[in-house]
C-alpha atoms as a PDB file:
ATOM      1  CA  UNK A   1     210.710 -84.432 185.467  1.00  0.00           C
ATOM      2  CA  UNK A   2     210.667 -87.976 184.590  1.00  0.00           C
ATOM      3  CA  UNK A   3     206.759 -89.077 182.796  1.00  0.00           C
ATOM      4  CA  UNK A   4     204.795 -90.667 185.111  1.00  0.00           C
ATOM      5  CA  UNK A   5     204.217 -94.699 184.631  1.00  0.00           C
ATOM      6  CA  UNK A   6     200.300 -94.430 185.315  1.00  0.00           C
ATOM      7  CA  UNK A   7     197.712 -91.910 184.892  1.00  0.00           C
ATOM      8  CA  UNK A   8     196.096 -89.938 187.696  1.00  0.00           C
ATOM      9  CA  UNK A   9     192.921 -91.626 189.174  1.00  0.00           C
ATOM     10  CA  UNK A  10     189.616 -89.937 188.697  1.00  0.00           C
ATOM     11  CA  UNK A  11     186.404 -90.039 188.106  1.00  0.00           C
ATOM     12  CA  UNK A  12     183.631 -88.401 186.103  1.00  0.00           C
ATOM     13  CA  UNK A  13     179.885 -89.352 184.326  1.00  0.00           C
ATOM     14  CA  UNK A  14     182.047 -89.297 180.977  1.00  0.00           C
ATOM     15  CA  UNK A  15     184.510 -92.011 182.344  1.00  0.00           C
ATOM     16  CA  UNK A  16     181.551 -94.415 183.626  1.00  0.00           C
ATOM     17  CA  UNK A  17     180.264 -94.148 180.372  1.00  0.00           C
ATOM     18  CA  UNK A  18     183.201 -95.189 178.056  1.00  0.00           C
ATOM     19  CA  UNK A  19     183.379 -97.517 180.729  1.00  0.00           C
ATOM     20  CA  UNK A  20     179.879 -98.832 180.518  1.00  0.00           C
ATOM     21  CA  UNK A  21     180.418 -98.761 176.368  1.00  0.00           C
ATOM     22  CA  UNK A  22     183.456-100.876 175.850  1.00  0.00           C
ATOM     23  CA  UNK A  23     186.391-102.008 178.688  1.00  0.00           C
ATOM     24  CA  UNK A  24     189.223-101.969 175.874  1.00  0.00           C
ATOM     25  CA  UNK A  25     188.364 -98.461 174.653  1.00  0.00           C
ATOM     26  CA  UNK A  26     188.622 -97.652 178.199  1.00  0.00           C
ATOM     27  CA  UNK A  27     191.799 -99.319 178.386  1.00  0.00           C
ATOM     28  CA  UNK A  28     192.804 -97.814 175.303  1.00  0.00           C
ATOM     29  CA  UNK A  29     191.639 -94.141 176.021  1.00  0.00           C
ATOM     30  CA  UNK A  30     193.083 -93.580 179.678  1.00  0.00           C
ATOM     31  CA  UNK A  31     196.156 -96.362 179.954  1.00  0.00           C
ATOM     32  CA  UNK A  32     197.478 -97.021 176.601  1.00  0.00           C
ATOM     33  CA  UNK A  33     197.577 -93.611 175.737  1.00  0.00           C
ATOM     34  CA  UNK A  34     199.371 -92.128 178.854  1.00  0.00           C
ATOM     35  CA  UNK A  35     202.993 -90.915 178.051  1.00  0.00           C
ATOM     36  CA  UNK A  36     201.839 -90.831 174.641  1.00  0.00           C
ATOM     37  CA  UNK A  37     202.335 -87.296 173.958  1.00  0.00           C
ATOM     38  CA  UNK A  38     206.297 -87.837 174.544  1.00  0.00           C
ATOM     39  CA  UNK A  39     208.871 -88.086 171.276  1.00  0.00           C
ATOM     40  CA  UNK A  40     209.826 -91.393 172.886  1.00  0.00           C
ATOM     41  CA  UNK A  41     207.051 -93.277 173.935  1.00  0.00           C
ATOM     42  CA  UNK A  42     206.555 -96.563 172.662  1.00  0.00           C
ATOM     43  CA  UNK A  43     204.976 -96.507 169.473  1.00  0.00           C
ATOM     44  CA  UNK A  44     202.035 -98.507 170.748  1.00  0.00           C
ATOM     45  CA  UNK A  45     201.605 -94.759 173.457  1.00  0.00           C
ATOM     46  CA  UNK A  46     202.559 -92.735 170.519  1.00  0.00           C
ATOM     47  CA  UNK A  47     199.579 -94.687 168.174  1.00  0.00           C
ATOM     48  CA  UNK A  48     196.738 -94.880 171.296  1.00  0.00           C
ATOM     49  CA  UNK A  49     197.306 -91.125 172.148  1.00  0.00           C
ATOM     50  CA  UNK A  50     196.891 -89.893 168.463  1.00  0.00           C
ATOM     51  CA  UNK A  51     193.417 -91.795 167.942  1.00  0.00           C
ATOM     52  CA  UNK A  52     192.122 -90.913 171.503  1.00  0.00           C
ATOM     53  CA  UNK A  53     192.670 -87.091 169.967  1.00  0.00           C
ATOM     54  CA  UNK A  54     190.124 -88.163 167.206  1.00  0.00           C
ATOM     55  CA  UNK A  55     186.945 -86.308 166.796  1.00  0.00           C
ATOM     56  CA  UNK A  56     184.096 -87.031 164.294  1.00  0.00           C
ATOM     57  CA  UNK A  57     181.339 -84.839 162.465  1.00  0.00           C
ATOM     58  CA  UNK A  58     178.810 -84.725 164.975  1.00  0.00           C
ATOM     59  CA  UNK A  59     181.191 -84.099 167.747  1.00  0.00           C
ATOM     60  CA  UNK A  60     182.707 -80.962 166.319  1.00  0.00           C
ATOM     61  CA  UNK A  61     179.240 -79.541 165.313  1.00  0.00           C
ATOM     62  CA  UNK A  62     178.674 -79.759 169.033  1.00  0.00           C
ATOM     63  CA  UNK A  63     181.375 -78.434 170.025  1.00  0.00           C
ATOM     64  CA  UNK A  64     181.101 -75.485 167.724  1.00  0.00           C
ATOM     65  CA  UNK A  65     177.366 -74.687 169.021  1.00  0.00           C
ATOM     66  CA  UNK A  66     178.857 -75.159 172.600  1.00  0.00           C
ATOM     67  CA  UNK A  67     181.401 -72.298 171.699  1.00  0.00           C
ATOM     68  CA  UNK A  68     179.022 -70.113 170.407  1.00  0.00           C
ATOM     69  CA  UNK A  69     176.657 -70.845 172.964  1.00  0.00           C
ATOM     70  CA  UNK A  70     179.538 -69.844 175.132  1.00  0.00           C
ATOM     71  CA  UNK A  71     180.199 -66.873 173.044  1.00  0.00           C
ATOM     72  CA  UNK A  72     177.286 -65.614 173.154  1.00  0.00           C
ATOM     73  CA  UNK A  73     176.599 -65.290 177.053  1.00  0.00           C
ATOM     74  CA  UNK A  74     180.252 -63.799 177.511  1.00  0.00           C
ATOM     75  CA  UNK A  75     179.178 -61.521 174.844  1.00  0.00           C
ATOM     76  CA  UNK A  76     176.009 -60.129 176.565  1.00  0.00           C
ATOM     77  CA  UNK A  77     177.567 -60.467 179.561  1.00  0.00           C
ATOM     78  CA  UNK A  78     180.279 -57.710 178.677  1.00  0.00           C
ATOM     79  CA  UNK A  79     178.434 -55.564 176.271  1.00  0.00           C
ATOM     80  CA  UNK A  80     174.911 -56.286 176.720  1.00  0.00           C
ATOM     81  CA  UNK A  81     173.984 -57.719 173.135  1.00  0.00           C
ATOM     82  CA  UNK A  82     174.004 -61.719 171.793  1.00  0.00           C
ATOM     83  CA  UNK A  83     176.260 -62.641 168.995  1.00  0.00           C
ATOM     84  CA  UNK A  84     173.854 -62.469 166.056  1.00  0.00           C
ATOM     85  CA  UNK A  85     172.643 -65.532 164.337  1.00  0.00           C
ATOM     86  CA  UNK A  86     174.130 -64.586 160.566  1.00  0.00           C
ATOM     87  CA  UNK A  87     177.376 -64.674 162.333  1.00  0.00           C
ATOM     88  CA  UNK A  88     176.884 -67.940 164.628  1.00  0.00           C
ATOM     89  CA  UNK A  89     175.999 -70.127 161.847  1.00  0.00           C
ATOM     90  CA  UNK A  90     178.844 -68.974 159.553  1.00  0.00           C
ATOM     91  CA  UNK A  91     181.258 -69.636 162.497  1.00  0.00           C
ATOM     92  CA  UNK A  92     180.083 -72.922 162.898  1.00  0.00           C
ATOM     93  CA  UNK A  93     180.687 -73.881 159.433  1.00  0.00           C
ATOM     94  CA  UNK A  94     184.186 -71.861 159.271  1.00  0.00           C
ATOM     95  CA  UNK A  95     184.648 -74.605 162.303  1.00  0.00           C
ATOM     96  CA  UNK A  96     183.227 -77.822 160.293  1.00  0.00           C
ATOM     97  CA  UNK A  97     185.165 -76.628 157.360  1.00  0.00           C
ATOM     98  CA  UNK A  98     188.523 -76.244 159.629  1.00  0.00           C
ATOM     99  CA  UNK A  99     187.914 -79.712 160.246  1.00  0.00           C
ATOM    100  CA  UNK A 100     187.629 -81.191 157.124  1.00  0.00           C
ATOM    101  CA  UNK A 101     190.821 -79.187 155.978  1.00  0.00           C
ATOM    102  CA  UNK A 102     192.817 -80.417 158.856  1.00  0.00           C
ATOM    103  CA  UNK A 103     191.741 -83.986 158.145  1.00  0.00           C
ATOM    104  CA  UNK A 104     193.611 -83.625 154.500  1.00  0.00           C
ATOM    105  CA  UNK A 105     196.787 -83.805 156.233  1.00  0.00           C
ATOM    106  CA  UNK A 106     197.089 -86.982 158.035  1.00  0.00           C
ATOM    107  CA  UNK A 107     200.897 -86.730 158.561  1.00  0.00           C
ATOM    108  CA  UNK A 108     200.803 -82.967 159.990  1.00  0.00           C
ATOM    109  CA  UNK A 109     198.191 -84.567 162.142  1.00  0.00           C
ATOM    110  CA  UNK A 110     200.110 -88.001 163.232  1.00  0.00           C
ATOM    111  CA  UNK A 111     203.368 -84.791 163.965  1.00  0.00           C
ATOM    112  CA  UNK A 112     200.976 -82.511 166.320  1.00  0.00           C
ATOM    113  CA  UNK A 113     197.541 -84.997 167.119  1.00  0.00           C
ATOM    114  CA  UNK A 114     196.732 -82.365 170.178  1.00  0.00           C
ATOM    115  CA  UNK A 115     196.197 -79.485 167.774  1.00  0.00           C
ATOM    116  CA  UNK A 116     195.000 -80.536 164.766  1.00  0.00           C
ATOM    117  CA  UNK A 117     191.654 -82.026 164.293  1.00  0.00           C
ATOM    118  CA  UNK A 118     191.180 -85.477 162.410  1.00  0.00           C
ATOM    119  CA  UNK A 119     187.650 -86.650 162.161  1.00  0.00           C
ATOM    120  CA  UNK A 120     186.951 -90.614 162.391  1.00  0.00           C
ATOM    121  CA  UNK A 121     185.151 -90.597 158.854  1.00  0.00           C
ATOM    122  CA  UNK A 122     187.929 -88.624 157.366  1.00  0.00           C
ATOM    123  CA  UNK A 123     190.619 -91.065 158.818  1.00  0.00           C
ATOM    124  CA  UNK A 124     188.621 -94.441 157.930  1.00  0.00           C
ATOM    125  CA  UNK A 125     186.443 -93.609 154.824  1.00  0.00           C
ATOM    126  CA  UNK A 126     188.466 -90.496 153.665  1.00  0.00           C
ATOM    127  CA  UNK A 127     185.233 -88.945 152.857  1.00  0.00           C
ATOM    128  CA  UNK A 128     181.884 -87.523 154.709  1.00  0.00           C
ATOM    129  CA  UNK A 129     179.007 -89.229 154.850  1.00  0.00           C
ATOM    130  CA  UNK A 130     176.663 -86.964 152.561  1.00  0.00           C
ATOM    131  CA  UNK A 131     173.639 -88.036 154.798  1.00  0.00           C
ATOM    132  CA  UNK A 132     175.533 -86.771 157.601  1.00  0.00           C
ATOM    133  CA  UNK A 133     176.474 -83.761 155.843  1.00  0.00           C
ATOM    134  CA  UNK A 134     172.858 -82.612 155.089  1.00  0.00           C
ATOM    135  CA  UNK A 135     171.336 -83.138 158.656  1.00  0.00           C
ATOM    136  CA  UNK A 136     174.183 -81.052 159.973  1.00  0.00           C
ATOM    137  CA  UNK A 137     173.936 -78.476 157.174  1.00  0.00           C
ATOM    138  CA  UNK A 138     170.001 -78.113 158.149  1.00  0.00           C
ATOM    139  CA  UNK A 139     170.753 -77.804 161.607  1.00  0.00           C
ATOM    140  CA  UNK A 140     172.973 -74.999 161.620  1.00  0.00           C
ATOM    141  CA  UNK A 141     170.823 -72.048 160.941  1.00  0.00           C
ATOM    142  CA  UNK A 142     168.119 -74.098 163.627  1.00  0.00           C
ATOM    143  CA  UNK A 143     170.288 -74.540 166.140  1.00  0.00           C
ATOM    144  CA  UNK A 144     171.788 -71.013 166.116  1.00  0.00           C
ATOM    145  CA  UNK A 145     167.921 -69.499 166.263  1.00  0.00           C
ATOM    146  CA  UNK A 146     166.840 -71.652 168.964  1.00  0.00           C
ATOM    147  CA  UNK A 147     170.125 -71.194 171.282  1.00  0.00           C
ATOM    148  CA  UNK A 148     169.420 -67.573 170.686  1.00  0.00           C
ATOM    149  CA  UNK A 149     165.459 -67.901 171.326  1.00  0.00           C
ATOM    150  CA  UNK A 150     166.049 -70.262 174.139  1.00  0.00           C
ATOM    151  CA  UNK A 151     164.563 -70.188 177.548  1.00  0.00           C
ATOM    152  CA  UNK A 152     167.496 -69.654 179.752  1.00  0.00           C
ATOM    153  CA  UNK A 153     169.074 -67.319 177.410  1.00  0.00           C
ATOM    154  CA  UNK A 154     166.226 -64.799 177.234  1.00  0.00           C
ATOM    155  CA  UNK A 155     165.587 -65.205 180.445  1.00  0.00           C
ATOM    156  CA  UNK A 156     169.204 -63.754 181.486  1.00  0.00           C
ATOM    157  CA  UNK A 157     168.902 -61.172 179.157  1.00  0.00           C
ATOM    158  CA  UNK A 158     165.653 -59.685 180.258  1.00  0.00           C
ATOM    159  CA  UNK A 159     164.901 -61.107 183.707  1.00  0.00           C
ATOM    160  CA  UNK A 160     165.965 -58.588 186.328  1.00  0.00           C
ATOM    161  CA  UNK A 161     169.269 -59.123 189.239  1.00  0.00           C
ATOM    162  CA  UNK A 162     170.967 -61.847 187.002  1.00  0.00           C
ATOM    163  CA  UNK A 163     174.510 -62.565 186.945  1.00  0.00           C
ATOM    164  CA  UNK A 164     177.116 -64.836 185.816  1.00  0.00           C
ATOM    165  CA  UNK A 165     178.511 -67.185 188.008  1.00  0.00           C
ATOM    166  CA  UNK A 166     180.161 -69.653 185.676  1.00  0.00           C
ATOM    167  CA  UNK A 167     181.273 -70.471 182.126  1.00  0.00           C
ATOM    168  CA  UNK A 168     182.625 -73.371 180.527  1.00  0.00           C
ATOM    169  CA  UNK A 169     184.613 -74.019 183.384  1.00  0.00           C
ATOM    170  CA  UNK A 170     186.584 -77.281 184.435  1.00  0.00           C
ATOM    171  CA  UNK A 171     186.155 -77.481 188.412  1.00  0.00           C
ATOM    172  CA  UNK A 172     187.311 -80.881 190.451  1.00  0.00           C
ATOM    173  CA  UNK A 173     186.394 -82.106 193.539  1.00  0.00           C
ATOM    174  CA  UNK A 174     186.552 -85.147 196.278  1.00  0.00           C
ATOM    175  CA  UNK A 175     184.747 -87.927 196.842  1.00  0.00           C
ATOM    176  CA  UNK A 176     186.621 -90.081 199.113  1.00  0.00           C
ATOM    177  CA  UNK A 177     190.292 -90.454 197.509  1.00  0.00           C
ATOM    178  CA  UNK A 178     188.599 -89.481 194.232  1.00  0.00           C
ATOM    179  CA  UNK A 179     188.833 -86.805 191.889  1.00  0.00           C
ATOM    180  CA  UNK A 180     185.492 -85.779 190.403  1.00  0.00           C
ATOM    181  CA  UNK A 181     185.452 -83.539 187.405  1.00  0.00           C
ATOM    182  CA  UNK A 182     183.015 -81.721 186.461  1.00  0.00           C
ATOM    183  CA  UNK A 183     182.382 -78.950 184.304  1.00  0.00           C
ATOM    184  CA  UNK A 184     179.264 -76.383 183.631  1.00  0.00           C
ATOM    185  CA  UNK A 185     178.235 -75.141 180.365  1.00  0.00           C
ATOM    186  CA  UNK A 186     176.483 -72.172 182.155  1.00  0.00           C
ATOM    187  CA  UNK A 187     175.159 -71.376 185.497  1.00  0.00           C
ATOM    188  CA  UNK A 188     174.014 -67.987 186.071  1.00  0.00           C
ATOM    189  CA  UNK A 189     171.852 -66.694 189.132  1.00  0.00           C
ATOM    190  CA  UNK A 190     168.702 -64.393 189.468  1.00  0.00           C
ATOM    191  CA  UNK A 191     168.898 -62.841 193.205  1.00  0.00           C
ATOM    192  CA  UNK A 192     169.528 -66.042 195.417  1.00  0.00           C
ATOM    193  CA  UNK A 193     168.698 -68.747 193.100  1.00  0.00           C
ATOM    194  CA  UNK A 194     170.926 -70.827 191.383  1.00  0.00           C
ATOM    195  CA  UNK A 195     170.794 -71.469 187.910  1.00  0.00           C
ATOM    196  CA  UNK A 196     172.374 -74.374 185.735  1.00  0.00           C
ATOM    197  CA  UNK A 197     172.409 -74.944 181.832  1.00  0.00           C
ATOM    198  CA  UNK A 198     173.195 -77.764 179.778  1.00  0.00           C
ATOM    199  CA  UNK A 199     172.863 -76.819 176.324  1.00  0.00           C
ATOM    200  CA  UNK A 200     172.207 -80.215 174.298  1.00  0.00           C
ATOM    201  CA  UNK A 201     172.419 -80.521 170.599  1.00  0.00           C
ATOM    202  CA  UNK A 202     171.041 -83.653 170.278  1.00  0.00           C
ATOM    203  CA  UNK A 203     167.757 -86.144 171.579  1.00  0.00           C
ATOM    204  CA  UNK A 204     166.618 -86.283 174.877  1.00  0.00           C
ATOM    205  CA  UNK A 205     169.143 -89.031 176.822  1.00  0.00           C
ATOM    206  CA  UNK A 206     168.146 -90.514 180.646  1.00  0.00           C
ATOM    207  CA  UNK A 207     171.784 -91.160 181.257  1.00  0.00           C
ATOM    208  CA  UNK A 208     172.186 -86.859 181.182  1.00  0.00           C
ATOM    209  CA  UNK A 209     170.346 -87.679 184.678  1.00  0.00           C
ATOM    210  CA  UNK A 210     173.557 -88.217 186.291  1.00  0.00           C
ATOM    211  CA  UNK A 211     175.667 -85.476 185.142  1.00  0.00           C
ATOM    212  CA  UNK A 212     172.834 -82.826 185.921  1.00  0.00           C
ATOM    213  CA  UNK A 213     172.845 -84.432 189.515  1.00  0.00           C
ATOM    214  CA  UNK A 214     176.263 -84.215 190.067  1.00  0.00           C
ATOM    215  CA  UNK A 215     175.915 -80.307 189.106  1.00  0.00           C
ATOM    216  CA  UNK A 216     173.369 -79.865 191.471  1.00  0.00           C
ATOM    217  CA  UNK A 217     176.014 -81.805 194.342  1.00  0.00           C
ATOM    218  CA  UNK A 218     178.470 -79.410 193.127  1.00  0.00           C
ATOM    219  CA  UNK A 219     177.149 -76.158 193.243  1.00  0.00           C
ATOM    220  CA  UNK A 220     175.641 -77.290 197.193  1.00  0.00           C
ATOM    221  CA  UNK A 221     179.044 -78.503 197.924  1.00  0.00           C
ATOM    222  CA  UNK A 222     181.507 -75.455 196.214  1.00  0.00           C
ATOM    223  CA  UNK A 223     179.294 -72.651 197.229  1.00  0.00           C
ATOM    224  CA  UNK A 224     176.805 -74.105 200.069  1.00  0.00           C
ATOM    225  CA  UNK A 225     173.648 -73.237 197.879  1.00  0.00           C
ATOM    226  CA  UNK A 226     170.861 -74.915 199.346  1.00  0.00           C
ATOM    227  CA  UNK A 227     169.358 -77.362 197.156  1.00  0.00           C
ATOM    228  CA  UNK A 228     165.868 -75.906 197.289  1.00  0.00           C
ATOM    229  CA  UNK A 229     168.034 -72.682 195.545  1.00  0.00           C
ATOM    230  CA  UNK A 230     169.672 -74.695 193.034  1.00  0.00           C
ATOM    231  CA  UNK A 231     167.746 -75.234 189.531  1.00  0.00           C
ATOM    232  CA  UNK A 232     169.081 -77.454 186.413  1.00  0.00           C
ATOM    233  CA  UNK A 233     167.740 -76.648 182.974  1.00  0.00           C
ATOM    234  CA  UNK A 234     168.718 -78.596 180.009  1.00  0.00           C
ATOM    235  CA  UNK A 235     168.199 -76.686 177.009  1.00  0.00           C
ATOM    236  CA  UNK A 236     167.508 -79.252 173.739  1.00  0.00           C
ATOM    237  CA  UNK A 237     168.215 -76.846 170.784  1.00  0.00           C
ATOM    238  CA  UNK A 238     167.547 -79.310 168.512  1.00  0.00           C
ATOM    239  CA  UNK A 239     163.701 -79.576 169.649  1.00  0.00           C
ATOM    240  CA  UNK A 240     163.427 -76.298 171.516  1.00  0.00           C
ATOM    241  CA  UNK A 241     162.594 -77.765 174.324  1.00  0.00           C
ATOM    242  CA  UNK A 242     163.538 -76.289 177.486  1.00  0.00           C
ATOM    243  CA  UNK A 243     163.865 -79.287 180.574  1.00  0.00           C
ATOM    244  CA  UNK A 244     163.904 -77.744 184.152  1.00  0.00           C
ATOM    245  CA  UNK A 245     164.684 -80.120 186.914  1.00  0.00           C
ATOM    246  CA  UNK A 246     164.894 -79.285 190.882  1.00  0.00           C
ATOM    247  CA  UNK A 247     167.505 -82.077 193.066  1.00  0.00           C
ATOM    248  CA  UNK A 248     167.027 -82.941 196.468  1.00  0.00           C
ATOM    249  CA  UNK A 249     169.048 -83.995 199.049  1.00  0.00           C
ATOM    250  CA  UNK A 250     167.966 -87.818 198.634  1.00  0.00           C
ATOM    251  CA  UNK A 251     168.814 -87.761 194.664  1.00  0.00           C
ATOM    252  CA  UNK A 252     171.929 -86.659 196.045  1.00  0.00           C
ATOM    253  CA  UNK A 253     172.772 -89.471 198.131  1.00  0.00           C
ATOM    254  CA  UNK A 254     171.817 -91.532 195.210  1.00  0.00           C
ATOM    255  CA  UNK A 255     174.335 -89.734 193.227  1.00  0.00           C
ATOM    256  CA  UNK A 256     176.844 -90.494 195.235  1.00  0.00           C
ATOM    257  CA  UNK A 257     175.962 -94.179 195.649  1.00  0.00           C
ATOM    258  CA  UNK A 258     175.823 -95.051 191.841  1.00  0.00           C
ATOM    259  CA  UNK A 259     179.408 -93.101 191.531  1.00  0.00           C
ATOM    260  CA  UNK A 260     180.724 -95.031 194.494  1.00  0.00           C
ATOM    261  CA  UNK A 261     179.441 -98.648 192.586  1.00  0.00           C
ATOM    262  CA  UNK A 262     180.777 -97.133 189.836  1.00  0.00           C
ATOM    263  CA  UNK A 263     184.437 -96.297 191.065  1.00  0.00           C
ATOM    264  CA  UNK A 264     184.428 -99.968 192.796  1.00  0.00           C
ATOM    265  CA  UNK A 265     183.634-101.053 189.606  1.00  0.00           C
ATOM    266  CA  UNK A 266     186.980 -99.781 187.512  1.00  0.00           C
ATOM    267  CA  UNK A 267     188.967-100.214 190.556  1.00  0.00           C
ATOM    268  CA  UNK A 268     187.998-103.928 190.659  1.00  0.00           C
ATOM    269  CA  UNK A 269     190.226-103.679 186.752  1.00  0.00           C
ATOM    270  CA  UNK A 270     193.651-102.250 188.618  1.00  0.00           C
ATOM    271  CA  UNK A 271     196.636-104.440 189.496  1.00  0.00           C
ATOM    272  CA  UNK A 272     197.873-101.836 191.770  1.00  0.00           C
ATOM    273  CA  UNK A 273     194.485 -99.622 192.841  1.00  0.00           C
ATOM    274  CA  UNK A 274     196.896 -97.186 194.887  1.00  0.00           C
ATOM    275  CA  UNK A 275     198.962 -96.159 191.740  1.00  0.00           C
ATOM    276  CA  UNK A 276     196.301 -96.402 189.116  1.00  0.00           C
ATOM    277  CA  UNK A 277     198.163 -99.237 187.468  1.00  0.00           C
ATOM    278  CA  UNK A 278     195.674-101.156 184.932  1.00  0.00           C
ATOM    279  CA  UNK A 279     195.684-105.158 184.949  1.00  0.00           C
ATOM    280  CA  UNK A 280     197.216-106.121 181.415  1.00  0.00           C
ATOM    281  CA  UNK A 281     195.023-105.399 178.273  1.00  0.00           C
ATOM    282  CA  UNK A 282     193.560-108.649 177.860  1.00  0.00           C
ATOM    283  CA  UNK A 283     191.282-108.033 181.232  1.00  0.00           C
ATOM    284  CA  UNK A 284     189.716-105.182 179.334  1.00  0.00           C
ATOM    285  CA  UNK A 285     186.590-107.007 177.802  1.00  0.00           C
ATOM    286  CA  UNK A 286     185.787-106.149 173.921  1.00  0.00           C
ATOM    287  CA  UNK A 287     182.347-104.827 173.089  1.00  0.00           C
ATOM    288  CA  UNK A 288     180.000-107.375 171.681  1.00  0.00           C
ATOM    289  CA  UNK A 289     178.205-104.213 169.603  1.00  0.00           C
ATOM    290  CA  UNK A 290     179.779-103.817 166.450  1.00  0.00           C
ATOM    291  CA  UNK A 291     177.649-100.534 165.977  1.00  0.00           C
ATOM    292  CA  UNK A 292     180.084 -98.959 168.721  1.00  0.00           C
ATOM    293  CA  UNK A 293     183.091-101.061 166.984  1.00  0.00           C
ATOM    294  CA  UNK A 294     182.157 -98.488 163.781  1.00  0.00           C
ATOM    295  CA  UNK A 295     182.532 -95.679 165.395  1.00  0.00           C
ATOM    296  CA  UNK A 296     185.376 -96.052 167.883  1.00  0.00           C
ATOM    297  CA  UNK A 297     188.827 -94.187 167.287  1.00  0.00           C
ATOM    298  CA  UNK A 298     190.554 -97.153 168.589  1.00  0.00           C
ATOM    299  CA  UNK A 299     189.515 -99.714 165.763  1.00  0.00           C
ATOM    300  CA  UNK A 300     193.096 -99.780 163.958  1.00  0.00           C
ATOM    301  CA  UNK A 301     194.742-100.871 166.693  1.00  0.00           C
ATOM    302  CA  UNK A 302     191.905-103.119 168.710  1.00  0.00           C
ATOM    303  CA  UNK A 303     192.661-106.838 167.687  1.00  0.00           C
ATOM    304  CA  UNK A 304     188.737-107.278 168.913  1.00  0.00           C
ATOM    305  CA  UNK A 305     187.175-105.542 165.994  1.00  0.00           C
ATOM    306  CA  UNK A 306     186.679-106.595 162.542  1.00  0.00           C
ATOM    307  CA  UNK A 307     188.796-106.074 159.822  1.00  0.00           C
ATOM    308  CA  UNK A 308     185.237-105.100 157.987  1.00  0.00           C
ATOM    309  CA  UNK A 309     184.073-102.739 160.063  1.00  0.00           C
ATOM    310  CA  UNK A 310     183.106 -99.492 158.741  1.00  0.00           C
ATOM    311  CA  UNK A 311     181.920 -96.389 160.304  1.00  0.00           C
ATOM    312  CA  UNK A 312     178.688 -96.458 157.817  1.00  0.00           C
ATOM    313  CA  UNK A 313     175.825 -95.252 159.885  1.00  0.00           C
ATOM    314  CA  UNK A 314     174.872 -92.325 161.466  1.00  0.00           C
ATOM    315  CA  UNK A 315     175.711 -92.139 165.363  1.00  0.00           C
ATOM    316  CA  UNK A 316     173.080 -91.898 167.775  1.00  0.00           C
ATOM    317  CA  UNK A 317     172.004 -88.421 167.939  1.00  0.00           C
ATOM    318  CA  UNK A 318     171.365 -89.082 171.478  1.00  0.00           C
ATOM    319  CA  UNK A 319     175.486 -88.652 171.923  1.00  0.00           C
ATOM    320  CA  UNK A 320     175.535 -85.511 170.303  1.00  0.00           C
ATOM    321  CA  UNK A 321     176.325 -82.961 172.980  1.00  0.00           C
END
């Protein structure tokens, strides 16, 4: 089968966001890159769909507490006991330490970008930041106690008539001609209520406001849960603090208004809306915020940012998922 000239059109709180942060990295992460993946792609494809594989410190500690997180709830769920926190926190460093290794070998990376891991500060510093480095070393052993002393967690352990409904799992669905992903960390349920978890490794964030919603809209439209039976808990590990929100049926139309504005508003960038064909580059606005310049995978080949530009602060531990 022949590759495809243009990406598939959809939509998710992730997309508005890269959206919202920078048009070019947007151009960058879901046009430039498409095809890239094939032996014969332009180099340009070839170059975009390497760095969009890019990861960075903080992103692969969350990750790795999201696996174990995950790990842990399959675990109980099978056998009836947690993973123990000795073991979580070494496999979250065996993970960070993967990382680093892989990030030694640029050229096995550049051969197979999809299953290697290259981390940003590796790639444009070739070294961790050591500030960076302690923070996540102290939040290991945290982290791991509080996941396992979290609300939700001991409340599916011990509470009576709970089950698991979902896990880490990628689900689509339409709104209009668009395809909405969206995927749960955890939603388990106790009798007839519905419960959702977004386990959070970093500060409190009001833009997490939309992606809980659209949970909420999903679990009322996939399984017709009432929204009254439908509860959202975001658990921030890195606090302790357990957030427990309720949706209603107005929130939801609200939800589906802002994602509506939203979809207009990258549609109004297509040449071609009805084959997802992007205007050319140069219509994709660069960010004005060299903070974001620092930390985007896309710098090397973004004629916007400057040749100076370092990734030499610490990200936002709001973005930390």
């Amino acid at each position: 089968m022949p590759p495809r000239p243009y990406p598939d059109w959809s939509w998710s709180p992730s997309r508005h966001h890269l959206f919202q942060e920078c048009r070019r990295k947007y151009y960058y992460h879901y046009y430039a890159a498409h095809n890239g993946w094939f032996l014969d792609a332009p180099p340009a494809a070839r170059q975009a769909y390497r760095l969009k594989q890019m990861s960075s410190l903080y992103l692969v500690f969350g990750e790795a507490v999201h696996k174990m997180a995950e790990e842990t709830v399959q675990l109980y769920h099978q056998y009836g006991h947690p993973l123990e926190q000795g073991e979580m926190v070494r496999r979250i460093r065996h993970m960070l330490n993967q990382a680093y290794k892989d990030s030694l070998r640029v050229e096995e990376w550049k051969q197979q970008p999809k299953q290697r891991t290259m981390l940003q500060e590796m790639y444009y510093l070739g070294t961790l930041p050591e500030k960076a480095q302690e923070a996540i070393k102290q939040r290991i052993p945290i982290l791991a106690d509080r996941l396992l002393q979290s609300e939700s967690l001991q409340h599916f352990m011990h509470a009576d008539h709970c089950h698991l409904v979902e896990l880490e799992k990628l689900n689509t669905m339409d709104m209009g001609d668009t395809m909405v992903y969206v995927k749960l960390d955890w939603m388990y349920r106790q009798a007839d209520q519905y419960i959702i978890v977004d386990w959070k490794t970093g500060q409190e964030d009001e833009r997490n406001d939309v992606q809980l919603r659209l949970y909420g809209w999903y679990v009322h439209e996939n399984y017709g849960i009432p929204y009254d039976r439908i509860e959202i808990r975001t658990e921030y590990l890195l606090s302790g603090k357990c957030k427990m929100d309720q949706v209603t049926e107005h929130e939801m139309n609200e939800l589906v208004a802002y994602a509506e504005a939203s979809i207009a508003e990258m549609r109004s960038y297509l040449a071609e809306p009805s084959l997802n064909q992007p205007k050319p580059m140069g219509a994709f606005e660069v960010t004005q915020d060299e903070r974001k310049c620092r930390q985007c995978a896309f710098r090397e080949m973004c004629e916007g940012a400057s040749p100076n530009l370092f990734l030499d602060e610490e990200p936002d531990a709001g973005q930390v998922s």
